[in-house]
Protein backbone atom coordinates (compact mmCIF):
# COMPACT_ATOMS: atom_id res chain seq x y z
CA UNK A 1 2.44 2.11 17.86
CA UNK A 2 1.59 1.32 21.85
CA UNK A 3 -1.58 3.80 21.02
CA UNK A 4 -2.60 1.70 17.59
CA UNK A 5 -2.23 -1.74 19.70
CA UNK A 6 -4.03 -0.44 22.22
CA UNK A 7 -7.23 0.98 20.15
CA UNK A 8 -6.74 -2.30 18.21
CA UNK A 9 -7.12 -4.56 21.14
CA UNK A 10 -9.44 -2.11 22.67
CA UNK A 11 -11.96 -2.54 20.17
CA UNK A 12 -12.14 -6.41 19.84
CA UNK A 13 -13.01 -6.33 23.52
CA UNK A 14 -15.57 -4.09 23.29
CA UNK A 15 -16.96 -6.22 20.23
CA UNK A 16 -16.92 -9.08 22.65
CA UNK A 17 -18.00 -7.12 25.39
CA UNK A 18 -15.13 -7.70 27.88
CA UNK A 19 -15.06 -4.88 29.75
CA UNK A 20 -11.64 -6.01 31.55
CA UNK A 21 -9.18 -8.85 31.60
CA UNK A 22 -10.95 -10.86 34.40
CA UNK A 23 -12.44 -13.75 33.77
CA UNK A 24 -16.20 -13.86 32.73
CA UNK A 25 -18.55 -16.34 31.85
CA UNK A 26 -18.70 -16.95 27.97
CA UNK A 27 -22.51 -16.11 26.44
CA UNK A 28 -23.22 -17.65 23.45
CA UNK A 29 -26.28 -16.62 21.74
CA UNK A 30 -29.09 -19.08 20.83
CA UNK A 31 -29.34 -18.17 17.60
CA UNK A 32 -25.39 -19.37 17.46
CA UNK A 33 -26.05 -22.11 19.24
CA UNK A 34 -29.51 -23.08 16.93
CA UNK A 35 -27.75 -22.60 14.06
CA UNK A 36 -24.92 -25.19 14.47
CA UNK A 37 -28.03 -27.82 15.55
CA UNK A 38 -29.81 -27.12 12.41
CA UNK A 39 -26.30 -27.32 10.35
CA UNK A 40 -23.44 -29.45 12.32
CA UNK A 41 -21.70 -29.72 9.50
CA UNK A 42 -21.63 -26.34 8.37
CA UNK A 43 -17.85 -24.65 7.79
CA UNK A 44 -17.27 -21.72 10.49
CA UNK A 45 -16.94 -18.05 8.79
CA UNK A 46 -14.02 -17.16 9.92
CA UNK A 47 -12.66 -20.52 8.10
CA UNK A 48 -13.88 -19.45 5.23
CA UNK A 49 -12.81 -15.75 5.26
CA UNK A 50 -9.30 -17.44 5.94
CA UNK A 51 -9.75 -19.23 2.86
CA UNK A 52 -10.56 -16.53 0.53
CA UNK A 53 -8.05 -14.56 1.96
CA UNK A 54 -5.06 -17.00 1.27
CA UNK A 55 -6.61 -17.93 -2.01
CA UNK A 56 -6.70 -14.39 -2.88
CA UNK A 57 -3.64 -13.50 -1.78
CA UNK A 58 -1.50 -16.53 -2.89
CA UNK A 59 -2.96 -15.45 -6.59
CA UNK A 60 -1.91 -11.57 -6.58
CA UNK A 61 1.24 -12.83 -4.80
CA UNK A 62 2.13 -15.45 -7.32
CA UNK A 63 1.37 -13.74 -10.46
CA UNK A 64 3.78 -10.41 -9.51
CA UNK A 65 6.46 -12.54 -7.88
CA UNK A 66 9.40 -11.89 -10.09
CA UNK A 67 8.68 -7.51 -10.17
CA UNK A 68 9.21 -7.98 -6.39
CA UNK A 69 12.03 -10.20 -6.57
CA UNK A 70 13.48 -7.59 -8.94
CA UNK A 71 12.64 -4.36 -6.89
CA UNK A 72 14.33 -6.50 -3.73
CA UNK A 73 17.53 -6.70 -5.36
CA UNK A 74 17.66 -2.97 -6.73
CA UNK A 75 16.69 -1.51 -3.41
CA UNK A 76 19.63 -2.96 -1.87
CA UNK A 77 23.67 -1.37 -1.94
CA UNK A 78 24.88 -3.85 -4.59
CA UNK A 79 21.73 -4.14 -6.86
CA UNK A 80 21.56 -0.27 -6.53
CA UNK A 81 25.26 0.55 -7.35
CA UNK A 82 25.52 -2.08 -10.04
CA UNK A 83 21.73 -1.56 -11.41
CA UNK A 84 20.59 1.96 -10.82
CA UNK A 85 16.85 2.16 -11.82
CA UNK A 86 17.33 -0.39 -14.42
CA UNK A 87 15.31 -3.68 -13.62
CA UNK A 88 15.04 -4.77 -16.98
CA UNK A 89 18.97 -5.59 -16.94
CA UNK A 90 18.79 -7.29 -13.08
CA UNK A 91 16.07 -9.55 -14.21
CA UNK A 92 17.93 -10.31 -17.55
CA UNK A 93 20.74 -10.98 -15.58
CA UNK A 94 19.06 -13.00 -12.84
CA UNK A 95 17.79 -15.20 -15.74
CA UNK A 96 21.21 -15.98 -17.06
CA UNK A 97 22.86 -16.47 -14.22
CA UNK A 98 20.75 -19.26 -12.51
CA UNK A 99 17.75 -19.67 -15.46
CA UNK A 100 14.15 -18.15 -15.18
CA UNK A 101 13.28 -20.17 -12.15
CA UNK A 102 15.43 -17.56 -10.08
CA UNK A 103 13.11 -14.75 -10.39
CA UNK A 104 10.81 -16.91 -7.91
CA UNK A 105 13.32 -17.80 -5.37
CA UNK A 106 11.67 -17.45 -2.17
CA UNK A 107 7.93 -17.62 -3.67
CA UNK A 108 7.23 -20.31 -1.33
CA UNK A 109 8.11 -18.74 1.47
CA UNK A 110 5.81 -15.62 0.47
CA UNK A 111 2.61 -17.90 -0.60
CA UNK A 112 3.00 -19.91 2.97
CA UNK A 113 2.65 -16.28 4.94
CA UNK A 114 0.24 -14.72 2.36
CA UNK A 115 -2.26 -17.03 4.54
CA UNK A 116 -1.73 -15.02 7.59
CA UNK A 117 -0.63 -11.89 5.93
CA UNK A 118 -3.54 -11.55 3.97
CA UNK A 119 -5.83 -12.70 6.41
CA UNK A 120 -4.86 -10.58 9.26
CA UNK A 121 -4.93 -7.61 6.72
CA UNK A 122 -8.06 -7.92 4.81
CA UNK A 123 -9.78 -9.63 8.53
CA UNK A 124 -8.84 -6.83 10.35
CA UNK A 125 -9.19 -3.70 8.17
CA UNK A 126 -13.12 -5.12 7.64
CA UNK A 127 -13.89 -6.06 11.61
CA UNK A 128 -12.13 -2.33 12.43
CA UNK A 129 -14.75 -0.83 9.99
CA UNK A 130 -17.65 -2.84 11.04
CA UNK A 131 -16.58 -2.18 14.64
CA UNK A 132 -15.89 1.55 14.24
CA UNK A 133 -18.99 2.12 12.43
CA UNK A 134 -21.01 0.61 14.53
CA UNK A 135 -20.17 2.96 17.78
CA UNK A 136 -19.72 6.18 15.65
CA UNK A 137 -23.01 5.82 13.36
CA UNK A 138 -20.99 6.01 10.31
CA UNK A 139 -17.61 5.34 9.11
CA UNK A 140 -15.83 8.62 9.10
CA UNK A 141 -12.99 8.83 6.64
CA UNK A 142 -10.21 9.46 9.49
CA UNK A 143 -12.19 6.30 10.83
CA UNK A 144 -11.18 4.36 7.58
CA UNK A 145 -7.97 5.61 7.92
CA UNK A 146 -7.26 3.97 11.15
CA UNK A 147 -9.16 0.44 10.26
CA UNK A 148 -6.42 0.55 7.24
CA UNK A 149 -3.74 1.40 9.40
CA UNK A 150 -4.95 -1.07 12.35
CA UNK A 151 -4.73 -4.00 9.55
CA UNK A 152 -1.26 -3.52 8.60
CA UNK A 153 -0.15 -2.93 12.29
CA UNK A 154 -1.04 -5.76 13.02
CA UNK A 155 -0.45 -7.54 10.44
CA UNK A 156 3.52 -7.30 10.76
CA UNK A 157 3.50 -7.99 14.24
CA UNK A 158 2.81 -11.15 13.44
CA UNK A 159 4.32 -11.49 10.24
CA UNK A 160 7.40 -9.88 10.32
CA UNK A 161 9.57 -12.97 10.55
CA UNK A 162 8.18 -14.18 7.21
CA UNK A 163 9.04 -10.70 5.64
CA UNK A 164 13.06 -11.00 6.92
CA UNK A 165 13.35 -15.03 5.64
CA UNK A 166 11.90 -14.08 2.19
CA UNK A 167 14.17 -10.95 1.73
CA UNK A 168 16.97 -12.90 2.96
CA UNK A 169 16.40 -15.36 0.10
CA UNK A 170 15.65 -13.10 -2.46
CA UNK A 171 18.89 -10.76 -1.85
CA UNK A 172 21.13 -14.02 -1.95
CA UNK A 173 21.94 -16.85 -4.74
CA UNK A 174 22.70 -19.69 -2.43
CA UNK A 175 21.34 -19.72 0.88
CA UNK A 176 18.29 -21.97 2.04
CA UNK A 177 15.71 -21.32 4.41
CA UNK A 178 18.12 -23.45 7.09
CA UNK A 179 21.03 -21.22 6.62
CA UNK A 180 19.06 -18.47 7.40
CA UNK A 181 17.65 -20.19 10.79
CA UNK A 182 20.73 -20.75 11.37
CA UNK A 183 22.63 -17.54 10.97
CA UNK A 184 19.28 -15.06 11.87
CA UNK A 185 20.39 -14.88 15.36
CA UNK A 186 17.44 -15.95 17.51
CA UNK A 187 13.63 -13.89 17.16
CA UNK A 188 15.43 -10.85 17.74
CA UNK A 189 17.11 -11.54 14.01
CA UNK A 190 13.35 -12.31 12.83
CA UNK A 191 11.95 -9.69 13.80
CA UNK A 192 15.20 -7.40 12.38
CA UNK A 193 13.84 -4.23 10.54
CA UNK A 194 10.16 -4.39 12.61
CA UNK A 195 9.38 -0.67 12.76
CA UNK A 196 9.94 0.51 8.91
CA UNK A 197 7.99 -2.42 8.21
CA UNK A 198 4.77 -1.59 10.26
CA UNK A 199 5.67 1.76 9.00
CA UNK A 200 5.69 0.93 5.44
CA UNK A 201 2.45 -1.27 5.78
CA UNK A 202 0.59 1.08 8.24
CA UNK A 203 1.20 4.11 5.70
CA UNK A 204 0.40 1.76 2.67
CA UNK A 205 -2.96 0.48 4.16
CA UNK A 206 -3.98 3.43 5.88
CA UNK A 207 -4.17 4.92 2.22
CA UNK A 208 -5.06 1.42 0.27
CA UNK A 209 -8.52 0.47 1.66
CA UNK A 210 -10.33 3.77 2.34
CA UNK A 211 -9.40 4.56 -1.30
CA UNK A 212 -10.53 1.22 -3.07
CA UNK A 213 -13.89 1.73 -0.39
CA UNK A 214 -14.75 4.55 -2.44
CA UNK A 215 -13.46 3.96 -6.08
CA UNK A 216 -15.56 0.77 -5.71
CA UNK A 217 -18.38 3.06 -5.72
CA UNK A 218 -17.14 5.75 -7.61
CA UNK A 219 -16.16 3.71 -10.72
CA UNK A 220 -19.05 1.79 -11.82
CA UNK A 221 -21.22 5.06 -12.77
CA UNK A 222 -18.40 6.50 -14.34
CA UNK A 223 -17.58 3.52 -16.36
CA UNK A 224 -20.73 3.16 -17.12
CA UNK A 225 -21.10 6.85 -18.57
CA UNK A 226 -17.89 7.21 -20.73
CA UNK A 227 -18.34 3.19 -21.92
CA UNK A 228 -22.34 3.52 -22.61
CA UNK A 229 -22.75 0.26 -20.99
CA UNK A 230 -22.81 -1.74 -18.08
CA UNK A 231 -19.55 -2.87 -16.17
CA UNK A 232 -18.72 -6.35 -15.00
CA UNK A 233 -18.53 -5.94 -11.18
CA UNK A 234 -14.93 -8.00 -11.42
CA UNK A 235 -13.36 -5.17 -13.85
CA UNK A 236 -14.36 -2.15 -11.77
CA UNK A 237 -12.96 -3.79 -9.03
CA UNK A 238 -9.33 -4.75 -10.77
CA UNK A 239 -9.37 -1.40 -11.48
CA UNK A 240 -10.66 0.12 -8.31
CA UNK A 241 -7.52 -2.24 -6.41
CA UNK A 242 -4.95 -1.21 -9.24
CA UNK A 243 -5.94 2.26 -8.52
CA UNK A 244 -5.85 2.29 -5.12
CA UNK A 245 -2.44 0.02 -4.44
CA UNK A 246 -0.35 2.12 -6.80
CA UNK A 247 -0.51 5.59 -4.90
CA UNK A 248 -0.42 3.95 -1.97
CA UNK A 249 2.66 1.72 -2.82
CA UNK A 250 4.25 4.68 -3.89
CA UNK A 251 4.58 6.98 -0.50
CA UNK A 252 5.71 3.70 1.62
CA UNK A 253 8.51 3.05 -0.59
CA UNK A 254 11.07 5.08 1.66
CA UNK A 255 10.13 2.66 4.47
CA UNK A 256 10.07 -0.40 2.06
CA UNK A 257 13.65 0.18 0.73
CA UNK A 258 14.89 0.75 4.76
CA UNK A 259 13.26 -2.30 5.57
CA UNK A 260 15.35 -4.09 2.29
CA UNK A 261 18.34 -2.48 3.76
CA UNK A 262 18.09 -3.62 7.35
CA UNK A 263 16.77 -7.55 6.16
CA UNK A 264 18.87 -8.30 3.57
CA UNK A 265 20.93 -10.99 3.00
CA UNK A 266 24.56 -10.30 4.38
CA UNK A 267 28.12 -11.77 2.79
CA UNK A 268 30.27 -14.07 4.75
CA UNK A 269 33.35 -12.32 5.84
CA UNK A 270 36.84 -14.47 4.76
CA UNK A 271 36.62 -16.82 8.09
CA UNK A 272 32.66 -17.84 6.68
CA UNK A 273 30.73 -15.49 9.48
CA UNK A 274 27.80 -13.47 8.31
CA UNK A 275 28.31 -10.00 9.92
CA UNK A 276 25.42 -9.02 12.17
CA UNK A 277 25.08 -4.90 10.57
CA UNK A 278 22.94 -3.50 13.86
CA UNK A 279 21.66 0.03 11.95
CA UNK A 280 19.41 2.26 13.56
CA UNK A 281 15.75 2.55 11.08
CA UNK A 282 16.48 6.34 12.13
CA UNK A 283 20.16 6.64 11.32
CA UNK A 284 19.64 4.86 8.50
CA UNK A 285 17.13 6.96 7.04
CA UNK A 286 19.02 9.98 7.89
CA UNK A 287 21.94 8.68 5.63
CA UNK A 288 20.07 7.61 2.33
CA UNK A 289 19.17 10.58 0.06
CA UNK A 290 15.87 10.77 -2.02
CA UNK A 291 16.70 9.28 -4.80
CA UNK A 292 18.00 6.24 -2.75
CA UNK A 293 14.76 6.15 -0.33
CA UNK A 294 12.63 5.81 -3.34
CA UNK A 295 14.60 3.02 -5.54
CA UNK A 296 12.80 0.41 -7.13
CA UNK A 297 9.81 2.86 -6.70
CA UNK A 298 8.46 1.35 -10.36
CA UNK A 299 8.38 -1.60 -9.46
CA UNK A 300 7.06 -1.35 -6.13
CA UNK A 301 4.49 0.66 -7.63
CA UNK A 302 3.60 -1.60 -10.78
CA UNK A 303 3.68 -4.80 -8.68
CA UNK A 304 1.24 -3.67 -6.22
CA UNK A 305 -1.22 -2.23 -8.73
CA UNK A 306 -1.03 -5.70 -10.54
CA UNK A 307 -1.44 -7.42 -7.12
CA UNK A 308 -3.77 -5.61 -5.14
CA UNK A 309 -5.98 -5.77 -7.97
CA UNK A 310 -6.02 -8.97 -8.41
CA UNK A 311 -5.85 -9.81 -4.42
CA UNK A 312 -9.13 -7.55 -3.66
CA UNK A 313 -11.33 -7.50 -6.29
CA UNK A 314 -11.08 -11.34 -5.88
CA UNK A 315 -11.29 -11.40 -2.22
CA UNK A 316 -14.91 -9.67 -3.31
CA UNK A 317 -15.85 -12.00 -6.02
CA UNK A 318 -15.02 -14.99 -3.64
CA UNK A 319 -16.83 -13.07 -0.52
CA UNK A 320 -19.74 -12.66 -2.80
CA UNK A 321 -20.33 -16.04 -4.27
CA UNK A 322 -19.69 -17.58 -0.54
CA UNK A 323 -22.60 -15.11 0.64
CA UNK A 324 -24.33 -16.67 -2.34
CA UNK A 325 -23.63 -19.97 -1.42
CA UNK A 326 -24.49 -19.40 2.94
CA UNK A 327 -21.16 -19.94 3.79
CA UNK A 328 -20.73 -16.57 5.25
């Protein structure tokens, strides 16, 4: 991880050119500075990037809500002992016990970090390419392996606390964002369950964007050839996304049901304290068989298929018609 942050950090101060962290004098180009004369009111890229990254996220996020909810509450001991693999029953269940509203309990809380979440991801992932590329020639596919896994490196870093306040919610009936404040324990409770998550995100978008990279360009001839026509360039890229999330979602499940485990929601012992479980990511892996690592694996894998494809192929379509537009 110290090795990732370091290439990470690295490489934005080479793109800068800061060639150490003493002070120097900030150039600004005069193309930069002619182009804000001849539009003041012009809104900044990276505003709009941010934009099209929350919009796109929020969207994929939104729509597959409840399949997360339900994979939450099977990965954890209860939902998996009462449950087993069957999420048709928990959300059934979930819906008669507090009405179909339930299966977005803590949707908020995810839409209000998909803006950095999604940013950070898709921001990153695309500077580490452009940056990478740019010093080796041409973008290696070990090279696209480490811009993926860069974006979702740092991407929990910053994001983690989100992650433990929105499983917290979704793995209990009656807490509210307050109780949880007020029980987490401090940022060492918010950042609880850090390293399967950057685990689970650096494995899932190490594999994610080099693979939707090339099935974007893959696809549209074969679609083309089995269809006998033309395909819309929002389609192939569903698809591409759909494709690409679903493998991916699949080998970071282990790490995504540890992560469950370690952030859940806790019961109140018979005085009202919520027991503080320290595990070990390590012990705790060492103790859950195979079968265990991977549940909710179906649903994990469905709802990022649905949302990734949504989430990138509109991040393009939005990217596009801004380029269209000279906002970016």
């Amino acid at each position: 991880m110290r090795l990732l942050a370091a290439l990470v950090l690295s490489a934005m101060l080479s793109y800068w050119g800061v060639s150490s962290f003493e002070a120097t004098p900030l150039h600004v180009p005069s193309s930069m500075i002619q182009s804000f004369v001849a539009a003041p009111h012009a809104i900044p890229s990276a505003l709009v990037h941010t934009g099209i990254g929350a919009a796109s996220g929020a969207t994929g996020a939104f729509v597959c809500y409840p399949i997360d909810l339900v994979k939450t509450k099977i990965q954890t001991e209860i939902g998996r002992a009462k449950y087993g693999r069957d999420s048709i029953r928990c959300a059934w269940d979930i819906v008669l016990s507090n009405g179909p509203l339930a299966l977005y309990r803590g949707v908020i809380v995810q839409i209000a970090g998909i803006a950095p979440e999604k940013t950070i991801k898709l921001f990153v992932n695309d500077f580490m390419r452009t940056f990478l590329s740019a010093q080796m020639g041409t973008l290696s596919l070990p090279g696209e392996i480490l811009a993926g896994a860069s974006a979702g490196f740092v991407q929990d870093v910053i994001t983690c606390p989100l992650e433990v306040i929105k499983t917290q919610l979704q793995t209990s009936s009656d807490r509210t964002v307050s109780d949880i404040f007020v029980d987490i324990g401090g940022l060492r409770g918010l950042y609880k369950g850090l390293l399967p998550c950057i685990a689970r995100d650096v494995v899932f978008s190490s594999c994610l964007f080099p693979s939707f990279a090339h099935l974007k360009e893959m696809l549209p001839a074969m679609l083309s050839s089995s269809l006998g026509n033309e395909v819309d360039v929002l389609w192939y890229t569903i698809l591409a996304g759909a494709m690409a999330a679903g493998p991916a979602a699949f080998i970071a499940t282990p790490f995504d049901t540890c992560k469950t485990r370690l952030q859940q929601a806790r019961e109140a012992d018979e005085d009202g304290d919520i027991a503080d479980v320290d595990i070990d990511p390590i012990s705790l892996i060492k103790t859950l068989d195979v079968e265990t690592l991977f549940s909710g694996v179906s649903e994990r894998v469905i709802r990022s298929a649905l949302q990734f494809g949504v989430t990138l192929s509109l991040f393009d379509l939005l990217t596009a018609k801004a380029g269209e537009v000279g906002l970016v």
